[in-house]
Protein backbone atom coordinates (compact mmCIF):
# COMPACT_ATOMS: atom_id res chain seq x y z
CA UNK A 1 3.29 -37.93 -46.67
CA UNK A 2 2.27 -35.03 -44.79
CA UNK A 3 -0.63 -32.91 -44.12
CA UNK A 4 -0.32 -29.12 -43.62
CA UNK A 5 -2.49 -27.20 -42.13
CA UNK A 6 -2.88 -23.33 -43.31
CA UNK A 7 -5.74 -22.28 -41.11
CA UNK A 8 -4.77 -19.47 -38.83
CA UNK A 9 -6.85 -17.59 -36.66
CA UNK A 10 -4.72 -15.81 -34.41
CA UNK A 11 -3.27 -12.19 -36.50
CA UNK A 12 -1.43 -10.74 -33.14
CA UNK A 13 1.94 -10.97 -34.88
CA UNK A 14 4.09 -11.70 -37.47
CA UNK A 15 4.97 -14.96 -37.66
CA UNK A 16 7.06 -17.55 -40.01
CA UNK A 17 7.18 -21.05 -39.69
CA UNK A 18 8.95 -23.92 -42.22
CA UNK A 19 6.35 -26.07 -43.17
CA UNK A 20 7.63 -28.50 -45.44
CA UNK A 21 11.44 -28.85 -46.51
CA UNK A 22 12.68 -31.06 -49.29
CA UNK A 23 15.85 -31.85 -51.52
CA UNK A 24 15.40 -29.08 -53.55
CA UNK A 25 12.68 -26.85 -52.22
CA UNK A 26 11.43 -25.13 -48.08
CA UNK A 27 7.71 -23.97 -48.18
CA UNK A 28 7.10 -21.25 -45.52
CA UNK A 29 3.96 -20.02 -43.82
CA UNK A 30 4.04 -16.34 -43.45
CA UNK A 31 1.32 -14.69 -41.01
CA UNK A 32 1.37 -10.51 -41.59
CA UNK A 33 -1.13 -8.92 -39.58
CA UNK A 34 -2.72 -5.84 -41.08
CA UNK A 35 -0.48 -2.77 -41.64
CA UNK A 36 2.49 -4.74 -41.13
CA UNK A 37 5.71 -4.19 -43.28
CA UNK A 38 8.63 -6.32 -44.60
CA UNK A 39 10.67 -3.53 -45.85
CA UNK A 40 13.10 -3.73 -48.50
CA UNK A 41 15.20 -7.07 -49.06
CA UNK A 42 16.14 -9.98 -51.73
CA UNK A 43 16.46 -13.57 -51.68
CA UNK A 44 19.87 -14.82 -52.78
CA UNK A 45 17.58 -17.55 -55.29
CA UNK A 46 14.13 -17.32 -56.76
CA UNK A 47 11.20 -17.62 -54.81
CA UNK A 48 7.51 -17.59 -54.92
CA UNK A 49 5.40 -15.89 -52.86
CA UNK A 50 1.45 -16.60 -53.21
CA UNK A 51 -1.46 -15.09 -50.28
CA UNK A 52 -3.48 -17.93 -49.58
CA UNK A 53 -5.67 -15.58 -47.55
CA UNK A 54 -6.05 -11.68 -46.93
CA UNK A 55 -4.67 -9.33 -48.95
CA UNK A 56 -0.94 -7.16 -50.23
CA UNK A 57 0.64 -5.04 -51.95
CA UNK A 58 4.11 -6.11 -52.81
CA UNK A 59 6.51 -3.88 -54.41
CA UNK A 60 9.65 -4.54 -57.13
CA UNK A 61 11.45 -1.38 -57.42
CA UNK A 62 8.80 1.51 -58.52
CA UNK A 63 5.96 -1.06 -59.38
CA UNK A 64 3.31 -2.14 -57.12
CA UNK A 65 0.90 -4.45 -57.30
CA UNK A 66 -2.05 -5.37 -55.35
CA UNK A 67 -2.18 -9.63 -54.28
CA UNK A 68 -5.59 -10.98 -53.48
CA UNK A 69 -6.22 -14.93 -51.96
CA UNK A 70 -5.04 -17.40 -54.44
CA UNK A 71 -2.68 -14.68 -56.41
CA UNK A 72 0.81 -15.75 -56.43
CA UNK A 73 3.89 -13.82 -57.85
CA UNK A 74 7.40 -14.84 -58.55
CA UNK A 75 10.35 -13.01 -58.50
CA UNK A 76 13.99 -13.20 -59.90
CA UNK A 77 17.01 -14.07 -57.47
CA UNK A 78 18.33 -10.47 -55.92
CA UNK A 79 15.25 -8.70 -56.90
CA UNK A 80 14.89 -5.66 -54.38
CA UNK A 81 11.14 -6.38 -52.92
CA UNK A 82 8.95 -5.20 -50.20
CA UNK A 83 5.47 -5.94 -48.90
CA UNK A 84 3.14 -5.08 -46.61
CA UNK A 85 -0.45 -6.65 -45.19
CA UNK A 86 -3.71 -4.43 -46.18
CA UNK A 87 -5.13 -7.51 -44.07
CA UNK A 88 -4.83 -10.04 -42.20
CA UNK A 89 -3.19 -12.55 -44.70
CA UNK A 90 -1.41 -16.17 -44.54
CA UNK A 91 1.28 -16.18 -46.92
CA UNK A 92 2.82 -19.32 -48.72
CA UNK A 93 6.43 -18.70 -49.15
CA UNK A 94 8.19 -20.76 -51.40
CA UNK A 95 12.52 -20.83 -51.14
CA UNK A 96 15.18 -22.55 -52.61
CA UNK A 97 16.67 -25.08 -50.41
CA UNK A 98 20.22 -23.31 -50.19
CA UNK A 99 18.21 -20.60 -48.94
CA UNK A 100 17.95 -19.26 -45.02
CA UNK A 101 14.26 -19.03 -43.67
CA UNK A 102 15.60 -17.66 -40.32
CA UNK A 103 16.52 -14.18 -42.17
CA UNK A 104 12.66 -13.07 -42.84
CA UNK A 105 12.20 -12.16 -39.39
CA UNK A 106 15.10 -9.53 -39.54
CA UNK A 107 12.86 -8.06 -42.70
CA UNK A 108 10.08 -7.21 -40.52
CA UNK A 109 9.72 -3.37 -40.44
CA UNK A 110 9.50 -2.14 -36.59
């Protein structure tokens, strides 16, 4: 058993950090401070992404879509995606085992 904590109140950076990892599944905390970018990218499996706080927009191809606290989306293995913080927001990020969290900080946009 474990208990995770989600409550951030420090927005100087982006940060990720791997929460929880399991046989099949790696739940990631995200922390985007306002106006920050993850440009363009995909994840080699499916994933979930959900804002437990704040607020996004995330963008597949020419749709976007505005994410408030508690929305989650899902998205398709090599899906082309981008997001971006219109707050400060804590994001729950949830990967495939097989997948590599270390590669979301070469996503941030400069």
């Amino acid at each position: 058993m474990q208990i995770i904590n989600w409550n951030i109140k420090q927005f100087e950076k982006f940060q990720t950090k791997v929460l929880h990892e399991n046989q099949s599944a790696k739940e990631i905390q995200i922390i985007m401070p306002k106006d920050s970018i993850m440009k363009e990218h995909q994840a080699p499996f499916d994933i979930s992404v959900q804002v437990l706080c704040g607020k996004i927009w995330f963008k597949i191809k020419e749709e976007e879509f505005e994410l408030n606290a508690l929305d989650m989306i899902t998205v398709d293995a090599k899906i082309v995606h981008s997001l971006g913080a219109f707050e400060d927001s804590i994001i729950r990020l949830s990967l495939a085992k097989n997948d590599q969290a270390l590669r979301l900080q070469n996503i941030l946009k400069k």
